[in-house]
C-alpha atoms as a PDB file:
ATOM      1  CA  UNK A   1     -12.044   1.747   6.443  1.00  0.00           C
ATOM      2  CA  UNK A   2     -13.980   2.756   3.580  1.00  0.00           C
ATOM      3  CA  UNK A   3     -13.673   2.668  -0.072  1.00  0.00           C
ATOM      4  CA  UNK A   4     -11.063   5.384  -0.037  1.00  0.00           C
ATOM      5  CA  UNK A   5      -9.113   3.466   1.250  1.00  0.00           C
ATOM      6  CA  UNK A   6      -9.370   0.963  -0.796  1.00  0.00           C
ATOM      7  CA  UNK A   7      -8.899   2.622  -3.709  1.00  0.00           C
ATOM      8  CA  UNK A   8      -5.421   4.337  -2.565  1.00  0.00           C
ATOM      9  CA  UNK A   9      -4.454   0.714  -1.700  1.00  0.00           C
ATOM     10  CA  UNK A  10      -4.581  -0.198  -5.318  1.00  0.00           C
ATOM     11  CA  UNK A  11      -3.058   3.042  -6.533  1.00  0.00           C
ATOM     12  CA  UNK A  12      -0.037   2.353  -4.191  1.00  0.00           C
ATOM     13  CA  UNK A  13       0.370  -1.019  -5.376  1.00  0.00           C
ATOM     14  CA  UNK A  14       0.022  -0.151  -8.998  1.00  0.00           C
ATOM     15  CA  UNK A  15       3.213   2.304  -8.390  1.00  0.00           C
ATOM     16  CA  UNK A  16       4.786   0.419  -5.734  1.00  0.00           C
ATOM     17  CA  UNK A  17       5.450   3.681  -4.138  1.00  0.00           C
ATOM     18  CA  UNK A  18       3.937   5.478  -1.154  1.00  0.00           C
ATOM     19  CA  UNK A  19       5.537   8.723  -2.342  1.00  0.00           C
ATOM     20  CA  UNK A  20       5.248   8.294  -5.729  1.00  0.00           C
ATOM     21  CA  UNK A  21       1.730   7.717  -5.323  1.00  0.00           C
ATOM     22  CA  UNK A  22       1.086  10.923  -3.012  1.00  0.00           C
ATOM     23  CA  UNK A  23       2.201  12.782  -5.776  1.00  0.00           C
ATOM     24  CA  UNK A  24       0.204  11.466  -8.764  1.00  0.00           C
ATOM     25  CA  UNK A  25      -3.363  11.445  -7.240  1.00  0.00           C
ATOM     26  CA  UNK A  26      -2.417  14.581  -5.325  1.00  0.00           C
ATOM     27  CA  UNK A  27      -2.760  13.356  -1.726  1.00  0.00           C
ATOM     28  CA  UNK A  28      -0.402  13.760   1.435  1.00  0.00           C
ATOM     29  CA  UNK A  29       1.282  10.997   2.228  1.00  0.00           C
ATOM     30  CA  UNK A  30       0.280  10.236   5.849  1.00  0.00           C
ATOM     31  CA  UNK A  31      -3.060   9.993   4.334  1.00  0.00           C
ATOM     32  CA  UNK A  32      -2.332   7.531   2.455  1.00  0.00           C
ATOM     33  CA  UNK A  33      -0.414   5.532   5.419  1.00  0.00           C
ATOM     34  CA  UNK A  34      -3.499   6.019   7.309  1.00  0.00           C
ATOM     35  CA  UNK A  35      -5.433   4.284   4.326  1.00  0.00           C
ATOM     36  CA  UNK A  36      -3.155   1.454   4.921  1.00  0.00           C
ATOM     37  CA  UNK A  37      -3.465   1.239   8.537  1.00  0.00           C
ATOM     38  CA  UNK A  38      -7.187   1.444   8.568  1.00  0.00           C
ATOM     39  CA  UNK A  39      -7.646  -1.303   5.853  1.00  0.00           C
ATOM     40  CA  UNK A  40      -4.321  -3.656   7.880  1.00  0.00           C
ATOM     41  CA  UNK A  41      -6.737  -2.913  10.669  1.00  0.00           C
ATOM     42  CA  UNK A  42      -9.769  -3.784   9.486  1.00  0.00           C
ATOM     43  CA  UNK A  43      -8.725  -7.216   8.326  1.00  0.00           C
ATOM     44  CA  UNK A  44      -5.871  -8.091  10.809  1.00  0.00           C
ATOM     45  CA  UNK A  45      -3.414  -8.297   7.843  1.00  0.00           C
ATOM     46  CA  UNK A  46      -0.111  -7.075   6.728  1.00  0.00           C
ATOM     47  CA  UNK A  47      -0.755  -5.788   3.025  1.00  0.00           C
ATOM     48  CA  UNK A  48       2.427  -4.892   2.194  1.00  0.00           C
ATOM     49  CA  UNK A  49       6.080  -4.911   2.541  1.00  0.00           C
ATOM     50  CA  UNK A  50       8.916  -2.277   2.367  1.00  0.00           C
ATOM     51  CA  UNK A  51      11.804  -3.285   0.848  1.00  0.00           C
ATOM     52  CA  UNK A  52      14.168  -0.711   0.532  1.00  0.00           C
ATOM     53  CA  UNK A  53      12.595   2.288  -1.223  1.00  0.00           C
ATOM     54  CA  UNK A  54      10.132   0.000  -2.715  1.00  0.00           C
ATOM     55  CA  UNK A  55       6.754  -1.384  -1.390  1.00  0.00           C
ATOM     56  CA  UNK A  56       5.330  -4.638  -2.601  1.00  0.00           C
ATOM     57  CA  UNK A  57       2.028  -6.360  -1.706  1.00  0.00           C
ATOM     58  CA  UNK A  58       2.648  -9.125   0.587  1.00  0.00           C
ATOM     59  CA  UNK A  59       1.155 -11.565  -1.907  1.00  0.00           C
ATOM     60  CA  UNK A  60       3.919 -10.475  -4.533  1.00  0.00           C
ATOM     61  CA  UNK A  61       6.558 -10.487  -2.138  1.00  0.00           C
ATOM     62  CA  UNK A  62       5.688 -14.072  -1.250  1.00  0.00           C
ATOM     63  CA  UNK A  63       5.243 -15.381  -4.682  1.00  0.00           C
ATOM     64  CA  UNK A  64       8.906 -13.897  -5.450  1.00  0.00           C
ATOM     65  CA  UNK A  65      10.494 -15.578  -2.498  1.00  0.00           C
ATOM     66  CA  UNK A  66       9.233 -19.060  -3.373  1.00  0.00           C
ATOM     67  CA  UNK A  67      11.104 -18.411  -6.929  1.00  0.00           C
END
């Protein structure tokens, strides 16, 4: 993991897309699955969840089910 990483981990979040993101900072899109792997990895969590064609962070997704 490095700060890469973290920084596409933000970006995906912002968009809520893995795609969506790929193509706005110009990046393939396994990279930035990798990102996510390596930073899930690094800190034994799950960061987000798919739902559909949508991604949320796991903290969002958790604060909308308790709604």
């Amino acid at each position: 993991m490095n700060l890469t990483d973290l920084k596409y981990i933000i970006e995906i979040d912002k968009r809520g897309s893995i795609s969506q993101t790929a193509k706005e900072i110009y990046i393939a899109q396994p990279n930035l699955s990798k990102a996510i792997k390596n930073v899930e990895t690094e800190f034994g969590i799950q960061i987000f969840i798919a739902i559909h064609d949508f991604i949320l962070s796991l903290q969002t997704y958790l604060i909308y089910c308790e709604i």
